[in-house]
Protein backbone atom coordinates (compact mmCIF):
# COMPACT_ATOMS: atom_id res chain seq x y z
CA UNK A 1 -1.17 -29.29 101.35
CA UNK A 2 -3.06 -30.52 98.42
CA UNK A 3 -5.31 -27.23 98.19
CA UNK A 4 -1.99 -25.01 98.58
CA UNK A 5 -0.21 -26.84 95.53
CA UNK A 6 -3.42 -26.81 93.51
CA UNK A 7 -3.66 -22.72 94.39
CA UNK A 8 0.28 -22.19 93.51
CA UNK A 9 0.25 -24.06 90.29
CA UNK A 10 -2.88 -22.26 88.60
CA UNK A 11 -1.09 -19.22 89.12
CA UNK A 12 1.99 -19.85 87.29
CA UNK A 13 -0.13 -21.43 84.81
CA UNK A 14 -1.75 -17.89 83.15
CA UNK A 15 1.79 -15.77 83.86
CA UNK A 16 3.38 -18.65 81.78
CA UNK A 17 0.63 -18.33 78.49
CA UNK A 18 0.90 -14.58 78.72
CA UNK A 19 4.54 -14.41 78.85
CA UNK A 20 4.70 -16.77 76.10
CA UNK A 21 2.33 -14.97 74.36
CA UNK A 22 4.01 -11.13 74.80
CA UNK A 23 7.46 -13.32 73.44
CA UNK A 24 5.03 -14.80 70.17
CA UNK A 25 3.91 -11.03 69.59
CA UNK A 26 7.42 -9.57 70.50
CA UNK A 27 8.58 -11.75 67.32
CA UNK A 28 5.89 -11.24 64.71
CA UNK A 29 6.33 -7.58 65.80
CA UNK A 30 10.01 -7.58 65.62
CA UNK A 31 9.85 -9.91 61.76
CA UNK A 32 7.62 -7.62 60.47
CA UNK A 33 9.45 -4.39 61.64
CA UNK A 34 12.90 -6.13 59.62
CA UNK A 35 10.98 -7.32 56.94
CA UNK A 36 9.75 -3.67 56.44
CA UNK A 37 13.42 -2.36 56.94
CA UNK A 38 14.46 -4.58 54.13
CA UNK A 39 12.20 -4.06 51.62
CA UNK A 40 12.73 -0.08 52.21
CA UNK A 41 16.24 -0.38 51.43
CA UNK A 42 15.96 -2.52 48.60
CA UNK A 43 13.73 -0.36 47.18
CA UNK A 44 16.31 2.64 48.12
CA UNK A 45 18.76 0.75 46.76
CA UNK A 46 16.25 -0.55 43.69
CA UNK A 47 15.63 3.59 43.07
CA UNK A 48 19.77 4.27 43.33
CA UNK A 49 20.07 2.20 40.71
CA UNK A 50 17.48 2.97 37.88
CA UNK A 51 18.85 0.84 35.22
CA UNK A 52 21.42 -1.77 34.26
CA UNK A 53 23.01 -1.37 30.99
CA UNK A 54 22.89 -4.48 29.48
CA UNK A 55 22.66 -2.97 25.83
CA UNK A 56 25.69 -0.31 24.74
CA UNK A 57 23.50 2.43 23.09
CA UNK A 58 25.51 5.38 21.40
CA UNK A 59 24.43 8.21 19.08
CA UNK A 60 23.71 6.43 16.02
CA UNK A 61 21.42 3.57 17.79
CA UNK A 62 18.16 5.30 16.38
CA UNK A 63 16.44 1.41 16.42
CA UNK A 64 14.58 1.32 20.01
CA UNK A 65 15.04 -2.32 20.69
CA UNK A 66 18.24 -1.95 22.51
CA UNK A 67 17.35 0.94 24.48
CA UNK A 68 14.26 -1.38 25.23
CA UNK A 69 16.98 -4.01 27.17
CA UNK A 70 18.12 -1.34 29.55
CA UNK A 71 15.18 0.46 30.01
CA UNK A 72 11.68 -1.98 29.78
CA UNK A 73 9.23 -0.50 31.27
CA UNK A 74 9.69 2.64 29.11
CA UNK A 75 10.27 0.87 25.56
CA UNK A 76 6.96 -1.62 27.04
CA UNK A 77 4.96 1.74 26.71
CA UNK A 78 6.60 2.97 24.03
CA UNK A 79 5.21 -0.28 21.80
CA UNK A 80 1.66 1.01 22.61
CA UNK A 81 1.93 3.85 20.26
CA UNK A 82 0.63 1.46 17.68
CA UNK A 83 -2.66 2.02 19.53
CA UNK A 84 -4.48 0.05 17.05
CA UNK A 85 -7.79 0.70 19.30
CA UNK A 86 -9.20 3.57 17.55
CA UNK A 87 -11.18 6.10 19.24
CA UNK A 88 -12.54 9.53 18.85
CA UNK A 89 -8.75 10.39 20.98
CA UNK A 90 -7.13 8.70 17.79
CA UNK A 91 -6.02 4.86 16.88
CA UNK A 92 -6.54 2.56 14.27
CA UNK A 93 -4.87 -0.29 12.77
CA UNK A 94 -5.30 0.64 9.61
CA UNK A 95 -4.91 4.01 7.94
CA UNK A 96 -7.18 6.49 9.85
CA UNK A 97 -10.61 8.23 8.35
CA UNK A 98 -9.99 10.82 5.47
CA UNK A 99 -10.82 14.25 7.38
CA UNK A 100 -11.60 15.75 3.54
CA UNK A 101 -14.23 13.59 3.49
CA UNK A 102 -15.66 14.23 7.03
CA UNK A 103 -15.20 17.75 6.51
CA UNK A 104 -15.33 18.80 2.59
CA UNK A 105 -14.21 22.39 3.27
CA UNK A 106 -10.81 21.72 3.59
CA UNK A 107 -10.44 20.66 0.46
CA UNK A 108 -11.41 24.11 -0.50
CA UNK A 109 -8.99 25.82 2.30
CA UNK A 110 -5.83 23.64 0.57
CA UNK A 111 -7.04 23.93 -2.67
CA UNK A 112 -3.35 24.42 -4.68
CA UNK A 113 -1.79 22.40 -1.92
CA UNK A 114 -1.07 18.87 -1.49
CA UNK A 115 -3.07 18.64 1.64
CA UNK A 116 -6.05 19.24 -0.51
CA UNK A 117 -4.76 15.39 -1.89
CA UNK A 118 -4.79 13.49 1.07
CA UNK A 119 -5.23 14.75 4.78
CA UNK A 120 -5.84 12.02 7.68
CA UNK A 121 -6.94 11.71 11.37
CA UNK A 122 -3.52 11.24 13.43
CA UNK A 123 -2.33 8.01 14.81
CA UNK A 124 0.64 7.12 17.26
CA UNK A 125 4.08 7.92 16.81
CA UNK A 126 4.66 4.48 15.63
CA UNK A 127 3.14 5.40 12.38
CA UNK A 128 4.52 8.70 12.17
CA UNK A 129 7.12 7.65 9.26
CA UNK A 130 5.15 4.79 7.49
CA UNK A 131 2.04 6.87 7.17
CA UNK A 132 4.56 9.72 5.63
CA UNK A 133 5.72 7.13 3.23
CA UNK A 134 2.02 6.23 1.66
CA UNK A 135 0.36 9.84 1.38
CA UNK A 136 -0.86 10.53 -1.27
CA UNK A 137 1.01 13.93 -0.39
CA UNK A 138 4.40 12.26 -1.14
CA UNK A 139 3.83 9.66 -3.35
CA UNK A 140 1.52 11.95 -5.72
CA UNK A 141 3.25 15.19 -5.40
CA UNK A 142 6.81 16.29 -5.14
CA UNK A 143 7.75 17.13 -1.30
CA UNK A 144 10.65 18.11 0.99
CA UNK A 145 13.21 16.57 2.69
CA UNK A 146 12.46 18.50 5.62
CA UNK A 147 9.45 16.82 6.56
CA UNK A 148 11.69 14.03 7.72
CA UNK A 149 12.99 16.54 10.34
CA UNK A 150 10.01 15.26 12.69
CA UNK A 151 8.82 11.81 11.23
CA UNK A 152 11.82 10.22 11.90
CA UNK A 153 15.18 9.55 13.46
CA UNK A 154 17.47 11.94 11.60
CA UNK A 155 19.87 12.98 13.76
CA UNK A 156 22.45 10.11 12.53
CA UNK A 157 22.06 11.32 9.07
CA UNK A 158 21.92 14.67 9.71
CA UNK A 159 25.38 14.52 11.11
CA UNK A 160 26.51 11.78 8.33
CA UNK A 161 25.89 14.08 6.01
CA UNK A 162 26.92 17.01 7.81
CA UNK A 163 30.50 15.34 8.33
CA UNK A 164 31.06 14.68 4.15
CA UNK A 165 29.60 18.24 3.80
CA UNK A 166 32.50 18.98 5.53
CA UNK A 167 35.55 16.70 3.61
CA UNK A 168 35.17 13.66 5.02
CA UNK A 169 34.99 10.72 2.44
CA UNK A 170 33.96 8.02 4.31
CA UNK A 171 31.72 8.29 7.35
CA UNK A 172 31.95 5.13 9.53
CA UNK A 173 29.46 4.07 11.87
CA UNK A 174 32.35 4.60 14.48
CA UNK A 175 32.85 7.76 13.67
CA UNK A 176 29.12 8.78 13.81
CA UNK A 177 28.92 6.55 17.53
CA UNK A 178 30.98 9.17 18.78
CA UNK A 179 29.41 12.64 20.21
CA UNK A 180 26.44 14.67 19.14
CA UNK A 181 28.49 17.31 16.94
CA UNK A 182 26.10 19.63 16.75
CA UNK A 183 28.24 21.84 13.27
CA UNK A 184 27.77 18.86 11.58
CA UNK A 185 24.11 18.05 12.75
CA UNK A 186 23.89 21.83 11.67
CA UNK A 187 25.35 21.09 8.24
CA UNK A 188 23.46 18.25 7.02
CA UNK A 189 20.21 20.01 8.45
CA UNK A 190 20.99 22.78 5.86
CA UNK A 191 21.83 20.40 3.31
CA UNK A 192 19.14 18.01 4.21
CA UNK A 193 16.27 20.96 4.33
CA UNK A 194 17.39 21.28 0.30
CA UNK A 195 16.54 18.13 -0.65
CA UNK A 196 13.55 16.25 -2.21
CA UNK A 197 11.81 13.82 -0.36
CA UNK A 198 12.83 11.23 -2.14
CA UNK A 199 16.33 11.66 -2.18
CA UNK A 200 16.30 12.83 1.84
CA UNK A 201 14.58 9.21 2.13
CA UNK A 202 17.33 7.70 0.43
CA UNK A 203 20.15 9.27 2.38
CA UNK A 204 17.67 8.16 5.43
CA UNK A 205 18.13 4.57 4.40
CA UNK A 206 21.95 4.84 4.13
CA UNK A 207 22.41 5.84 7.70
CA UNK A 208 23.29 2.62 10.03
CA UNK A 209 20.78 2.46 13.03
CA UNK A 210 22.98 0.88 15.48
CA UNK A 211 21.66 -2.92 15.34
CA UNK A 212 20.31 -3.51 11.78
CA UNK A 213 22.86 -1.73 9.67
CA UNK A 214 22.18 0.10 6.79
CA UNK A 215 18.39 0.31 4.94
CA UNK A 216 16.74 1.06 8.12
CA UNK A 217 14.73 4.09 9.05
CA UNK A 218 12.28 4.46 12.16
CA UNK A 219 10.38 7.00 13.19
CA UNK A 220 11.09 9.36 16.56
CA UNK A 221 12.99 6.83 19.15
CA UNK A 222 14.35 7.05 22.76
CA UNK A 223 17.68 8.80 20.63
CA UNK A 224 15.90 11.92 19.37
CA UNK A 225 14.87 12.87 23.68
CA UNK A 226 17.64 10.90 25.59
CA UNK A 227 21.37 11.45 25.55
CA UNK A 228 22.51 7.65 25.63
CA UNK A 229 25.19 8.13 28.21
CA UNK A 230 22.94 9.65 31.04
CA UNK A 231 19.49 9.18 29.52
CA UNK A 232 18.90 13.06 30.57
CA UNK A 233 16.27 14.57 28.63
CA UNK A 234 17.75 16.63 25.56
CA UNK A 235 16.68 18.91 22.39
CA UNK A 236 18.20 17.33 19.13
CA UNK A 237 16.29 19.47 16.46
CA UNK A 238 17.90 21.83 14.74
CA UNK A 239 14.96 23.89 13.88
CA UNK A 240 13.76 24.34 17.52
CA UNK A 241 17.11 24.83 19.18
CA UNK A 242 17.37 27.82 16.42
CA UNK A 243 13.52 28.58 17.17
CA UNK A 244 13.74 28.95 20.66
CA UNK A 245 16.92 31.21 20.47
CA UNK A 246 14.65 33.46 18.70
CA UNK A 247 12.24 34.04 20.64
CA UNK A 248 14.86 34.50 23.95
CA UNK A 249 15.63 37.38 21.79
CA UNK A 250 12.01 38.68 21.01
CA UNK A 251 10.09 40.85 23.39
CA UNK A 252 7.25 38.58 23.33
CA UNK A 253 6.23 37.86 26.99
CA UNK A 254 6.58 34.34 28.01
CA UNK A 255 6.31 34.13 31.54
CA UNK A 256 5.77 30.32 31.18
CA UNK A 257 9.45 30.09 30.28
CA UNK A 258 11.00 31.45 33.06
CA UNK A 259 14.06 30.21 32.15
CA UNK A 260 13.67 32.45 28.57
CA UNK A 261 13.23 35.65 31.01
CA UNK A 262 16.36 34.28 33.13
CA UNK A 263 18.19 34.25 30.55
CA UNK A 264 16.19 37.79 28.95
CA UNK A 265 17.79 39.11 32.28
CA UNK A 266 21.21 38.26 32.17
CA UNK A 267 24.41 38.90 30.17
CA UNK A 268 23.06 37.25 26.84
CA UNK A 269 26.72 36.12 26.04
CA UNK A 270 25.80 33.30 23.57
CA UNK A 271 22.12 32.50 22.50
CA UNK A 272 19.57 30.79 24.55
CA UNK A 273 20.50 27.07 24.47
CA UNK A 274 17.68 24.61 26.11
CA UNK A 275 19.95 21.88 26.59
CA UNK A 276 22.24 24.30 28.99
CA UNK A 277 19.04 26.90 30.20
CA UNK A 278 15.93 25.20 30.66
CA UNK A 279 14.94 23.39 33.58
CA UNK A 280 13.62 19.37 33.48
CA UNK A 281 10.46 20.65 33.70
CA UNK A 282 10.77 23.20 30.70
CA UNK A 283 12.03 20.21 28.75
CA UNK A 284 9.50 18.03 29.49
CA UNK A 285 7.97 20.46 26.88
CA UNK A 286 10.38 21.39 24.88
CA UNK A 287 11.51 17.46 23.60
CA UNK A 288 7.33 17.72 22.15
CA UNK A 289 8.06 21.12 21.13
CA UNK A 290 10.72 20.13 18.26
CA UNK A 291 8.12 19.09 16.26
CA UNK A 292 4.74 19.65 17.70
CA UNK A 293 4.47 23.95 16.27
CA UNK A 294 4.28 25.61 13.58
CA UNK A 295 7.14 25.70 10.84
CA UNK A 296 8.12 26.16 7.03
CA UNK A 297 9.18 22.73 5.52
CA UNK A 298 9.54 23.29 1.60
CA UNK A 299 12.53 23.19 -0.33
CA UNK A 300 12.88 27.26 -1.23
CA UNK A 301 14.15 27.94 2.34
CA UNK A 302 16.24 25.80 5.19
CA UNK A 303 13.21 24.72 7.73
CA UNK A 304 12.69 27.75 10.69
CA UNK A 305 10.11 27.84 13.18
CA UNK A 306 8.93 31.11 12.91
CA UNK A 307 9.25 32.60 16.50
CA UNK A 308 11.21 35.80 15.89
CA UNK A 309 8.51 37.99 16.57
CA UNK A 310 6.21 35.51 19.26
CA UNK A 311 4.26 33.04 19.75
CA UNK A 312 1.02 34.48 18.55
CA UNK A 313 -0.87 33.79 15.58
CA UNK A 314 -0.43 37.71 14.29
CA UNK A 315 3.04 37.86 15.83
CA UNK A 316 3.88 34.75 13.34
CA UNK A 317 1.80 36.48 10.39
CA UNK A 318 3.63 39.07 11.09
CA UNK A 319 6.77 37.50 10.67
CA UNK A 320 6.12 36.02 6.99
CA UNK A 321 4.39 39.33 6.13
CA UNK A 322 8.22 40.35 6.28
CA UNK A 323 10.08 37.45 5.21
CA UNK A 324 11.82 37.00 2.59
CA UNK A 325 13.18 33.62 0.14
CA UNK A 326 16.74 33.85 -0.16
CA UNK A 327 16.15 34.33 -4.04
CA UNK A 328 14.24 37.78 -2.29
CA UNK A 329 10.86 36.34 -3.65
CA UNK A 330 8.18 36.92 -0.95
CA UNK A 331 7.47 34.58 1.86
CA UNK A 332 4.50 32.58 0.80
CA UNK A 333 3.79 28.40 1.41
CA UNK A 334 1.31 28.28 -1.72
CA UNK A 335 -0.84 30.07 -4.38
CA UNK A 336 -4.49 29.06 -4.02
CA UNK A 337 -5.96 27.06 -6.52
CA UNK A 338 -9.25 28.89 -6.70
CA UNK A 339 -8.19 32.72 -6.40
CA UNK A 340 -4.60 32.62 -6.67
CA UNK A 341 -3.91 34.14 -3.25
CA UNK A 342 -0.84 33.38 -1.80
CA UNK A 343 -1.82 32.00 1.67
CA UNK A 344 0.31 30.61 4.90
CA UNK A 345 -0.13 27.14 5.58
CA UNK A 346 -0.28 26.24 9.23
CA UNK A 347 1.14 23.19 10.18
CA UNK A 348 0.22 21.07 13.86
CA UNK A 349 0.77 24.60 16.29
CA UNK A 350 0.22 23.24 19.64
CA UNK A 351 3.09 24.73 21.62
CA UNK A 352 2.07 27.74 20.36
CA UNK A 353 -1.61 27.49 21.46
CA UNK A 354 -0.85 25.22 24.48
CA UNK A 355 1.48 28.78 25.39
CA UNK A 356 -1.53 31.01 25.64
CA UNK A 357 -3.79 28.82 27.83
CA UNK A 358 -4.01 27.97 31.52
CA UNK A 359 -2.05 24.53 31.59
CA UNK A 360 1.14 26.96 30.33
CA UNK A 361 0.74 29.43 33.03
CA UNK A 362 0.41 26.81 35.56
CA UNK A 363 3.87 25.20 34.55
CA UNK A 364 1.97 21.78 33.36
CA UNK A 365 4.30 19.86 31.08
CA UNK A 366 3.63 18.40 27.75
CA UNK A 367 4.80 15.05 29.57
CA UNK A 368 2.76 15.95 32.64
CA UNK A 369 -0.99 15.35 30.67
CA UNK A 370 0.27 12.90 27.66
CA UNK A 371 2.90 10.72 29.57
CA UNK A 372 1.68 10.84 32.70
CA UNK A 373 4.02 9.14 35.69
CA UNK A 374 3.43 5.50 36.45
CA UNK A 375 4.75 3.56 39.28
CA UNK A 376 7.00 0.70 38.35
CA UNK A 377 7.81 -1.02 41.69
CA UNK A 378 9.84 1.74 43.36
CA UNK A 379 10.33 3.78 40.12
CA UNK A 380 8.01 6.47 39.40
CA UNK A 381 8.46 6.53 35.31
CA UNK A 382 6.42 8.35 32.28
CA UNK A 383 4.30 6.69 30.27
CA UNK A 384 6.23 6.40 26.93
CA UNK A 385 2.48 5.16 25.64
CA UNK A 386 1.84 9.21 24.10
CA UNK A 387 -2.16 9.66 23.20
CA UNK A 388 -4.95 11.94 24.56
CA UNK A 389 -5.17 12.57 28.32
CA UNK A 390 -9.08 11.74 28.17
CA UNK A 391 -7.62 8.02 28.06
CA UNK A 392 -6.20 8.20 31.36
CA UNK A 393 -7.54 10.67 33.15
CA UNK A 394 -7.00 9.17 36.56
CA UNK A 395 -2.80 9.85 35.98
CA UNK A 396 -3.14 12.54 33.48
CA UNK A 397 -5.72 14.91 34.96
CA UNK A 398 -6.61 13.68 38.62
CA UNK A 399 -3.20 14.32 39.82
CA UNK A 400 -4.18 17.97 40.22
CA UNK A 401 -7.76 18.35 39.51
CA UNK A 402 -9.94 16.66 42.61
CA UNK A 403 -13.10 15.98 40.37
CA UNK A 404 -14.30 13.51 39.54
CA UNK A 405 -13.62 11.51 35.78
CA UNK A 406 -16.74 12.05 34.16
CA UNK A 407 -17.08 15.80 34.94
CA UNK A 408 -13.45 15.93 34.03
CA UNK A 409 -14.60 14.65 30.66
CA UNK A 410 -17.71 16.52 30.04
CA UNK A 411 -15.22 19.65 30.61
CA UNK A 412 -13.29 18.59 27.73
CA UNK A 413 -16.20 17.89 25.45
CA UNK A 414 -17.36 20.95 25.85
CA UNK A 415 -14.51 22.82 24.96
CA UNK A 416 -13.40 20.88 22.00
CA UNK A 417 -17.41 20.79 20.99
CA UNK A 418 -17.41 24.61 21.02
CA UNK A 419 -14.24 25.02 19.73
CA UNK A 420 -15.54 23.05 16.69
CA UNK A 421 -18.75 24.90 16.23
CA UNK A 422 -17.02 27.89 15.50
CA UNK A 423 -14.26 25.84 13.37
CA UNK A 424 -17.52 24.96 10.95
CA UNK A 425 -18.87 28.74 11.12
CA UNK A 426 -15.40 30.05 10.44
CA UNK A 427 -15.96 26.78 7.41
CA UNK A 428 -18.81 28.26 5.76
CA UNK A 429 -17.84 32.08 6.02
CA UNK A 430 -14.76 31.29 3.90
CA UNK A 431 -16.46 29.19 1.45
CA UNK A 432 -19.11 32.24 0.95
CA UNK A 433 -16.13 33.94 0.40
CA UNK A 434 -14.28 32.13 -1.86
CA UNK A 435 -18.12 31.87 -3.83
CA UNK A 436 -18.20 35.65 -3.53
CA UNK A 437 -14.19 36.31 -4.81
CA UNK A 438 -15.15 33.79 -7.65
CA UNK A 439 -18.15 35.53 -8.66
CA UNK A 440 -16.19 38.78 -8.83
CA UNK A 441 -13.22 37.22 -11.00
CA UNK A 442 -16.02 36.10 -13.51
CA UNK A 443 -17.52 39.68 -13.35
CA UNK A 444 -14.30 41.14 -14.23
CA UNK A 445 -12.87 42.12 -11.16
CA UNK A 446 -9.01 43.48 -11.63
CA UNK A 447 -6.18 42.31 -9.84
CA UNK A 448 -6.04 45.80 -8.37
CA UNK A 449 -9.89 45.76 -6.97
CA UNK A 450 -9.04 41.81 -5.74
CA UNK A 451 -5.76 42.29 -4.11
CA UNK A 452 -6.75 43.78 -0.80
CA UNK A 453 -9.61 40.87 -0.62
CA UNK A 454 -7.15 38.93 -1.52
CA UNK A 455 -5.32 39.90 1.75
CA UNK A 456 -7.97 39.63 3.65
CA UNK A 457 -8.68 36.29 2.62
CA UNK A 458 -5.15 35.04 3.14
CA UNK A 459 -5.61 36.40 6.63
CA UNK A 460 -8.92 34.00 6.94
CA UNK A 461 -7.81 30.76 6.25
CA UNK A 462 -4.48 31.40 8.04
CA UNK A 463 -6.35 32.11 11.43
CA UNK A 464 -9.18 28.86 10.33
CA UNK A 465 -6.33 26.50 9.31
CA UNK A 466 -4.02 27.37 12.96
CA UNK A 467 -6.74 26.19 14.98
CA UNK A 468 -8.16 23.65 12.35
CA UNK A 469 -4.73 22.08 12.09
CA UNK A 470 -3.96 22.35 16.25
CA UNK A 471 -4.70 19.02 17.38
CA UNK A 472 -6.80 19.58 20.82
CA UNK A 473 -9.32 21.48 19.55
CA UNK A 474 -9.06 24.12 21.38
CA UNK A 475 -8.52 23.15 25.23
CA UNK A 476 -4.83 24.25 25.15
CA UNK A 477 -5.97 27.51 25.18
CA UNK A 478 -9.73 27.26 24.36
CA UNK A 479 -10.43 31.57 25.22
CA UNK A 480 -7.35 32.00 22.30
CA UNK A 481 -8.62 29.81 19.87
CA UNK A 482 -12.13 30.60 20.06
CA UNK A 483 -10.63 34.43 19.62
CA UNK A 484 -9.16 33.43 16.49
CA UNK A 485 -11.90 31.30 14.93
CA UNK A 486 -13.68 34.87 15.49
CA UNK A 487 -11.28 36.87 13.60
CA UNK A 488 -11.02 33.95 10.92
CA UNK A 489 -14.96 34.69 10.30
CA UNK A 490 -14.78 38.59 10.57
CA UNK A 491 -11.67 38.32 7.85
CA UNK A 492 -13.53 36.01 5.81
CA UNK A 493 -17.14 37.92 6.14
CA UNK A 494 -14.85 41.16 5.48
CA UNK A 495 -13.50 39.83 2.16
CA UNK A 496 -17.03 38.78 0.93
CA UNK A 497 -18.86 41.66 1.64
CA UNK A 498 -15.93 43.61 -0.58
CA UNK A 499 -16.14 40.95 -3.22
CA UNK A 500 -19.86 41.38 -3.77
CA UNK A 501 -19.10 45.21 -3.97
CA UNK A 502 -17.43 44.56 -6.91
CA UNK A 503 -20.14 42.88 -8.79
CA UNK A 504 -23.11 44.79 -7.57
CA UNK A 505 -23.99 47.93 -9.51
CA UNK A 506 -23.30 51.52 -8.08
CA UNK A 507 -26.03 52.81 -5.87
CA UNK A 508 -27.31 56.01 -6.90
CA UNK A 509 -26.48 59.45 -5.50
CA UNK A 510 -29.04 59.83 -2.93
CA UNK A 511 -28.86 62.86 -0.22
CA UNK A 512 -29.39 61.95 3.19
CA UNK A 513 -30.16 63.51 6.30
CA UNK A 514 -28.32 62.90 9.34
CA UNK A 515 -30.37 61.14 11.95
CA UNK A 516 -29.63 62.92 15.50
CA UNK A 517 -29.15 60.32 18.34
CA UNK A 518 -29.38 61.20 21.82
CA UNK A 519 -25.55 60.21 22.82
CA UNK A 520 -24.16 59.40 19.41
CA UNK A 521 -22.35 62.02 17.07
CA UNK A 522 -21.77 61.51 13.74
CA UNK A 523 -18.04 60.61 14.52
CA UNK A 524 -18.90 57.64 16.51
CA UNK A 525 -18.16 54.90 14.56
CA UNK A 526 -17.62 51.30 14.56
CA UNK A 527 -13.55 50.32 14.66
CA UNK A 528 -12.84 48.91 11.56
CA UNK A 529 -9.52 46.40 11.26
């Protein structure tokens, strides 16, 4: 019996192990598979619930901290737009390089203009008031109050102000907490565009900012692109909400709007509103687009963005060609210093550029390229840290382009390199011009012989100074700005040669023959503009 106990027992042994072993896995499996289950839902639940609102924020809280206790990971990157790492893509912890001084032209371009002072490489948002403050172009020369409509937190005021405009006597912090009021933010826009500087700064400082109290300003915070009840994206300036209405009503094409041409094709019963119209992606644009374009900010005229006509750079020359001060004086942002030209000043126009180029046409967000989407544990957030795409080009740009980094680079370089070339060409034409108009002043040129140069040099440096002043250097739309950097030379080249007309002596009468050409007749000529 002993061999038939020995035979049963080792084979219950292995059926035993294996079982036991199926039962181990069966668990592991099974803890693993509920583990899994657990951490989906609280991540579904995590994602349900975005934020707890530990902070009250209203519409006067224009200081960021509090919004920072509800929502950290965006006010974490916000804090990085001190960027104090400085770069060829911007930074510094100190006030950034002089660009007169890297590039001496431009003090020629602005001669007669207070950029011709003191003109800077940019820096982070964090610095966008306090480096307003200590320019030379404010604390030197007189300048508007509507500069502050970008570089800083106005909204509060503007409606503070708005609100006495109106007969109140007493504006309470309460009473500003309340709703957006858009009349009054209206109001004290008008009233606000008016101002000095100074004064503007002032009424700036007597605005409460929701924590500190009064004699705080800060410069653009989670309140000037969030509505503090939903945190939705919204449009809170003035100027571009008024902007963007005009162009709706423009026949300019802008197919990368297509909420413009919905609206283009409907009833039109009230003007194009972004905050009702546009879709999240549109405004993922449009929040950049209150202040990155071109606009008039002096004192002789409310602040407008200059869209009525288009987008273009001639659709927008166009438009001051024909514009008028209300004291019917004629459009003009300053006399220059060397020929007494009146000339356009452009100002930073990269919506405008950025709405001729590829990026545009492929519906690619402002927010898309400079505040990329992170992943915070199951939240998928934008970067609040706003700089150059070339310093995170794995969320910025390999999100849609599969290439690698440094070819994704190089691509960049080249345009901007390019695009700068023909910035410095377009540079010395209209410094041979303004030698050339000189030379013909001193020769004792009329006003009536200079004014058409004169026209064709205000044409020059308003097509150099648009893409000088554009801060990509070209790659929004690097085809459209290297078309007019070649305009801004032919202008330029156009008023020299007519300059040194005017100073050279008059060529003798001399008969000539007409040279036959096989394929040319005499009525062939070359366009001329």
């Amino acid at each position: 019996m002993s061999p038939d106990n020995s035979a049963g027992s080792s084979a219950r042994g292995p059926s035993f192990v294996s079982l036991a072993g199926l039962m181990l896995l069966f668990a592991v499996v099974t803890f693993g598979l509920v583990a899994l289950l657990t951490n989906i839902f609280e991540k579904k639940q995590e994602a349900q619930i975005p934020f707890v609102r530990l902070e009250e924020v209203d519409e006067i809280t224009t200081d960021p901290q509090p919004w920072g206790v509800n929502w950290p990971d965006q006010y974490d990157s916000y804090l990085l737009t001190v960027d104090s790492e400085e770069s060829e893509y911007g930074g510094s912890e100190a006030l950034t390089a002089s660009k007169l001084e890297a590039h001496p032209w431009l003090k020629r371009l602005y001669a007669g203009y207070a950029f011709s002072l003191d003109y800077r490489e940019a820096r982070g948002h964090a610095y966008m008031l306090s480096d307003q403050e200590v320019t030379k172009r404010v604390t030197e020369r007189k300048q508007a109050g509507a500069c502050l409509h970008c570089h800083a937190s106005i909204i509060p005021t503007y409606r503070r102000i708005g609100l006495m405009e109106e007969g109140m006597t007493e504006v309470t912090a309460e009473d500003l907490a309340q709703d957006f009021n858009w009349p009054a933010v209206m109001t004290g826009f008008q009233a606000m565009s008016a101002m000095e500087y100074a004064d503007a700064h002032a009424e700036l400082l007597k605005t409460p900012d929701g924590t500190s109290g009064e004699g705080k300003a800060h410069p653009v915070s989670c309140i000037d692109c969030h509505d503090p009840k939903s945190m939705a994206i919204r449009v809170t300036r003035p100027g571009f909400v008024q902007g963007i209405a005009a162009l709706a009503k423009s026949d300019d094409p802008v197919v990368h709007l297509p909420s413009v041409e919905r609206w283009r094709n409907g009833k039109r019963e009230r003007d194009y509103d972004p905050n009702l119209d546009a879709s999240r992606q549109e405004m993922r644009t449009f929040v950049c687009a209150q202040c990155h374009v071109e606009y008039y900010c002096a004192s002789k005229e409310t602040l407008f963005f200059p869209w009525a006509n288009g987008l273009k750079v001639e659709q927008i020359e166009e438009l001051y060609d024909g514009h008028k001060f209300p004291d019917g004086s004629d459009f003009v942002d300053y006399k220059h210093g060397e020929t007494g030209a009146k000339i356009y000043k452009a100002q930073h126009p990269e919506f405008e550029l950025w709405s001729q180029g590829i990026h545009a046409r492929s519906g690619v967000s402002c927010a898309d390229c400079h505040m990329p989407y992170e992943r915070k544990g199951a939240m998928k957030v934008s970067s609040h840290n706003v700089r150059s795409p070339m310093l995170n080009v794995n969320r910025s740009c390999q999100t849609c382009h599969n290439v690698n980094e440094g070819e994704l680079k190089q691509r960049v370089e080249l345009i901007q390199a390019r695009t700068q070339d023909l910035i410095e060409r377009a540079a010395v034409a209209m410094t041979s011009m303004l030698d050339a108009i000189n030379a013909a002043k001193a020769a004792g040129a009329t006003d009536e012989q200079l004014a058409p140069i004169l026209e064709l040099q205000k044409k020059g440096m308003w097509r150099l100074d648009f893409i000088s002043s554009e801060n990509s250097k070209g790659f929004h739309a690097d085809q459209e700005a290297a078309r007019i950097l070649g305009e801004a030379i032919d202008y330029c080249r156009q008023a020299e040669v007519a300059a040194t007309k005017l100073r050279a002596p008059e060529s003798p009468d001399v008969a000539v023959e007409a040279v036959e050409i096989e394929g040319i007749t005499p009525d062939d000529k070359a366009p001329i503009r």
